[in-house]
Protein backbone atom coordinates (compact mmCIF):
# COMPACT_ATOMS: atom_id res chain seq x y z
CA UNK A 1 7.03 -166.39 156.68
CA UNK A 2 8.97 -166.57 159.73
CA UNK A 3 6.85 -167.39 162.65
CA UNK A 4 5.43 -164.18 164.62
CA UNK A 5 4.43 -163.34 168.33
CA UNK A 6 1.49 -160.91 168.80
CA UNK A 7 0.36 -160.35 172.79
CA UNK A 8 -2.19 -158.11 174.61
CA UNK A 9 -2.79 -157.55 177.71
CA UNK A 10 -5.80 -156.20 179.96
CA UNK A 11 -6.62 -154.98 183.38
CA UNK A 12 -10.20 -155.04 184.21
CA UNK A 13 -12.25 -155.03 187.40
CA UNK A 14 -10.91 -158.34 189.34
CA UNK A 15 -9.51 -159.53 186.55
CA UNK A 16 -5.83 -159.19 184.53
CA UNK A 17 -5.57 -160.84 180.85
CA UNK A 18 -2.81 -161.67 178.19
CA UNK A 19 -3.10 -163.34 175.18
CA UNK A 20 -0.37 -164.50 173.02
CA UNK A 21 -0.48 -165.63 169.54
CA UNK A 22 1.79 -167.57 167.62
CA UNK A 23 1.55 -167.08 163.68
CA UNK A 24 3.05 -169.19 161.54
CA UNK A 25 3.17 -169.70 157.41
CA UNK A 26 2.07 -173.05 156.43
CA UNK A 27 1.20 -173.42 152.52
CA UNK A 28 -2.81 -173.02 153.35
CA UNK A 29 -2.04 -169.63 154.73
CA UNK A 30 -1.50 -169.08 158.12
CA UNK A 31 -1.46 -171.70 161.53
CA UNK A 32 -2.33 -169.73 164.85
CA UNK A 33 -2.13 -170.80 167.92
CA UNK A 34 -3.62 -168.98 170.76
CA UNK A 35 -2.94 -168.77 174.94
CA UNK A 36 -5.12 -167.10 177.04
CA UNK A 37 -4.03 -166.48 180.75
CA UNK A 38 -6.67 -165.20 182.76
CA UNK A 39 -5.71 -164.60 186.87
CA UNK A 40 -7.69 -162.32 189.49
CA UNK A 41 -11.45 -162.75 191.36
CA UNK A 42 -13.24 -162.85 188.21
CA UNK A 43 -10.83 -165.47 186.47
CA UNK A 44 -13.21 -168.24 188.17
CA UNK A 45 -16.52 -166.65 186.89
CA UNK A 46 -14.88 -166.35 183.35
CA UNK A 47 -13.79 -170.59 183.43
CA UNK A 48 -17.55 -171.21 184.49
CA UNK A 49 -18.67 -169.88 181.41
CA UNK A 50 -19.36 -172.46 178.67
CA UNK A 51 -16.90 -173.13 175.77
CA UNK A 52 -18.67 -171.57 173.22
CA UNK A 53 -17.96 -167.83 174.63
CA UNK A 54 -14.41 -167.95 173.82
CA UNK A 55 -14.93 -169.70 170.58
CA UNK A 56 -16.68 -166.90 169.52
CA UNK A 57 -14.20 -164.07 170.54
CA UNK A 58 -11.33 -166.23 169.02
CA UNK A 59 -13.58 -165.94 165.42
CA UNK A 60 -13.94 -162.14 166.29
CA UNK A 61 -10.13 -161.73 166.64
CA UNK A 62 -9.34 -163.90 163.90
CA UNK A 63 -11.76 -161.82 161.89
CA UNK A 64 -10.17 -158.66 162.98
CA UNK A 65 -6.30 -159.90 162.88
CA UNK A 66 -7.31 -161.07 158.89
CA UNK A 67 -8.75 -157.64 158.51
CA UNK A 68 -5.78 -155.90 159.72
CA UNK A 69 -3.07 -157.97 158.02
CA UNK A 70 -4.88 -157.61 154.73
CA UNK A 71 -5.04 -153.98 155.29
CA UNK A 72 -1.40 -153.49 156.36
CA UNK A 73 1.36 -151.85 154.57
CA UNK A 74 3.79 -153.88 152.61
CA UNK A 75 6.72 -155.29 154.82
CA UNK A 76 9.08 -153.98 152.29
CA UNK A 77 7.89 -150.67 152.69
CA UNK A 78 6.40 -150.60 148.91
């Protein structure tokens, strides 16, 4: 698999977010890497937060991008 770029982006109150996602085939499956840019008022409140909060959402969005990718139609179109 050729490696693939998947973003989002978010405006809340005080705060603006992208994420990017880099996919890429390795035998195993798939390697992600993720980059979260956070800027605005509430960007500070969000880095005092402990570690473990964005752990989590990264397992809910790799749950959700597996979910989706299994789900997807064929590339091919078949």
């Amino acid at each position: 698999m050729a490696p693939r770029r998947l973003g989002w982006s978010g405006v809340g109150a005080g705060v603006q977010v992208y994420q990017a996602w880099l996919l890429t085939g390795v035998a195993e499956g798939t390697h992600a890497v993720v980059a979260n840019v956070v800027r605005g008022p509430a960007a500070k409140s969000l880095a005092a937060l402990p570690p473990v909060w964005e752990q989590h959402l990264n397992t809910l969005w790799v749950a959700q991008l597996k979910r989706l990718c299994e789900n997807a139609p064929d590339e091919g179109g078949g």
